[in-house]
Protein backbone atom coordinates (compact mmCIF):
# COMPACT_ATOMS: atom_id res chain seq x y z
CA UNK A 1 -194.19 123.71 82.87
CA UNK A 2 -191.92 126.55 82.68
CA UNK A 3 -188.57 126.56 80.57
CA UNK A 4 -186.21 125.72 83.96
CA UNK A 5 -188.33 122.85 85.13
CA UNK A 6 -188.26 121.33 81.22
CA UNK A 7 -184.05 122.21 81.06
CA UNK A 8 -184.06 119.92 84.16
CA UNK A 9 -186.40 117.31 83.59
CA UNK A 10 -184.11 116.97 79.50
CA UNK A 11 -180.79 117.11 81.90
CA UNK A 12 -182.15 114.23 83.69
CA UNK A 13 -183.30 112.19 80.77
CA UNK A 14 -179.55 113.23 79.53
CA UNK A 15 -178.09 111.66 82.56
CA UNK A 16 -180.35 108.35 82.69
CA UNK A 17 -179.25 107.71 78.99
CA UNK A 18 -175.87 108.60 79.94
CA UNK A 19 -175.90 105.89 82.73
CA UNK A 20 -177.50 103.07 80.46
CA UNK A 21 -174.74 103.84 77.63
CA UNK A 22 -171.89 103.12 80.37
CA UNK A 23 -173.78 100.64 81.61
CA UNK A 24 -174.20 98.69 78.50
CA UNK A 25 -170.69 99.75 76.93
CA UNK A 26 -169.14 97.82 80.53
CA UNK A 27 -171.67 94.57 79.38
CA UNK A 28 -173.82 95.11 82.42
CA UNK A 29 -177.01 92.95 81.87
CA UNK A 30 -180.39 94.67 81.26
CA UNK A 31 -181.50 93.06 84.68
CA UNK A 32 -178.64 94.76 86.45
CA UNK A 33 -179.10 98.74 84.85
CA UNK A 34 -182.94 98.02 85.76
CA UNK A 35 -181.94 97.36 89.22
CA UNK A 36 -179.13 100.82 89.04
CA UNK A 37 -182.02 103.05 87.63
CA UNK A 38 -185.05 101.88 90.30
CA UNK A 39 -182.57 101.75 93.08
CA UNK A 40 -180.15 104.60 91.98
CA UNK A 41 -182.08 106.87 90.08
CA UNK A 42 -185.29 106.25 91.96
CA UNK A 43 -187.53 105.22 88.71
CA UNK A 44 -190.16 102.84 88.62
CA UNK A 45 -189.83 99.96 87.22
CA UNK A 46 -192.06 100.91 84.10
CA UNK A 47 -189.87 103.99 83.59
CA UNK A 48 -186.83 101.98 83.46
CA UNK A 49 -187.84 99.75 80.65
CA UNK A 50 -189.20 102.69 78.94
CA UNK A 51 -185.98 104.36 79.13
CA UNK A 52 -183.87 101.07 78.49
CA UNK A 53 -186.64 100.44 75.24
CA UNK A 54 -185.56 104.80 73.95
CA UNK A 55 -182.06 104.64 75.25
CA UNK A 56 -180.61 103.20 71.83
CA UNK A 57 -182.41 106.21 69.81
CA UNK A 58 -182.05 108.81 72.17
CA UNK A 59 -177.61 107.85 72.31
CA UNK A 60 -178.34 108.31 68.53
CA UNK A 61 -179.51 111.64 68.56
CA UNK A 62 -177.31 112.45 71.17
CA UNK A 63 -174.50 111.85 69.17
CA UNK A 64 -176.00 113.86 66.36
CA UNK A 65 -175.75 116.82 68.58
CA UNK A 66 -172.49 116.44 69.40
CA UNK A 67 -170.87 115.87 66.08
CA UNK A 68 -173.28 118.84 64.88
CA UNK A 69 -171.84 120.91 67.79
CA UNK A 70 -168.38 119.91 66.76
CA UNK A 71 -169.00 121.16 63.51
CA UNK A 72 -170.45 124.02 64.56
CA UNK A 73 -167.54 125.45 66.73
CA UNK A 74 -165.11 124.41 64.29
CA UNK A 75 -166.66 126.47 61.55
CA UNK A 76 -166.99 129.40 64.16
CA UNK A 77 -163.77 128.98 65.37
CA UNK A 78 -162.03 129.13 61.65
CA UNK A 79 -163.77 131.86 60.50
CA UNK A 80 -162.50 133.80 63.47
CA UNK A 81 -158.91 132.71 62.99
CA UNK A 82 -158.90 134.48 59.96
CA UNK A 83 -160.66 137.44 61.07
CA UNK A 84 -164.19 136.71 59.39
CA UNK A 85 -167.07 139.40 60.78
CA UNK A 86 -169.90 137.70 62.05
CA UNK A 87 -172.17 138.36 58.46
CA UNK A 88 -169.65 136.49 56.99
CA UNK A 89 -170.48 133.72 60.01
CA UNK A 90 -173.94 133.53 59.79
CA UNK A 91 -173.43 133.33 56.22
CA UNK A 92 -171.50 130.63 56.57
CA UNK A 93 -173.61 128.86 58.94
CA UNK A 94 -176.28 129.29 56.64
CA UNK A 95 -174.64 127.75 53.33
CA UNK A 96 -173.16 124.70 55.52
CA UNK A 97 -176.76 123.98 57.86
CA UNK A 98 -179.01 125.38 55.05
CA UNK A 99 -180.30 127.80 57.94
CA UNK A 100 -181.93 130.10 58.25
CA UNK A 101 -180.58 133.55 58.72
CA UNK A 102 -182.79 133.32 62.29
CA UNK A 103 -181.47 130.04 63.06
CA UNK A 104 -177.74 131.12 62.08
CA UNK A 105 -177.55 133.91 64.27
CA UNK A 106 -178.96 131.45 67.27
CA UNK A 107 -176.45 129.04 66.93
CA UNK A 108 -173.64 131.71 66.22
CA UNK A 109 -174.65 133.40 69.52
């Protein structure tokens, strides 16, 4: 499987959970999302229920990505108000993730 086809199979899993988490937040039954993701999403019905058994988890982690992006940019974003170089950026990405310097300069790019 090559990098593109995985980056679009994880933006579809990202969409399915997306559509379950508006789905539940609205008080839609479980009956009723299983009938939006086999009939909307074309899933079977054994995908569904996986999906509806994950989707709790996977919101959770999604969420842990976004308030770790959050944090991210903000860091970024105040070191460069006040004219920080970017060793000073991974540095602090370092001391506040416990990166690596590898890992630092990947999320700082």
């Amino acid at each position: 499987m090559t990098l593109e086809m995985r980056d679009r199979e994880k933006r579809k899993e990202g969409e399915i959970y997306g559509i379950i988490d508006v789905c539940r937040k609205n008080n839609f039954s479980e009956e009723s999302i299983m009938k939006i993701l086999q009939e909307g999403e074309k899933l079977s019905e054994e995908s569904a229920k996986i999906y509806l058994e994950e989707a709790e988890e996977a919101l959770k982690r999604i969420d842990d990505y976004r308030v770790f992006v959050k944090n991210l940019c903000e860091i970024i974003s105040d070191m460069k108000k006040i004219n920080a170089g970017d060793d000073a950026i991974i540095l602090k990405l370092q001391d506040k993730f416990h990166f690596d310097k590898d890992d630092a300069e990947f999320y700082y790019d």
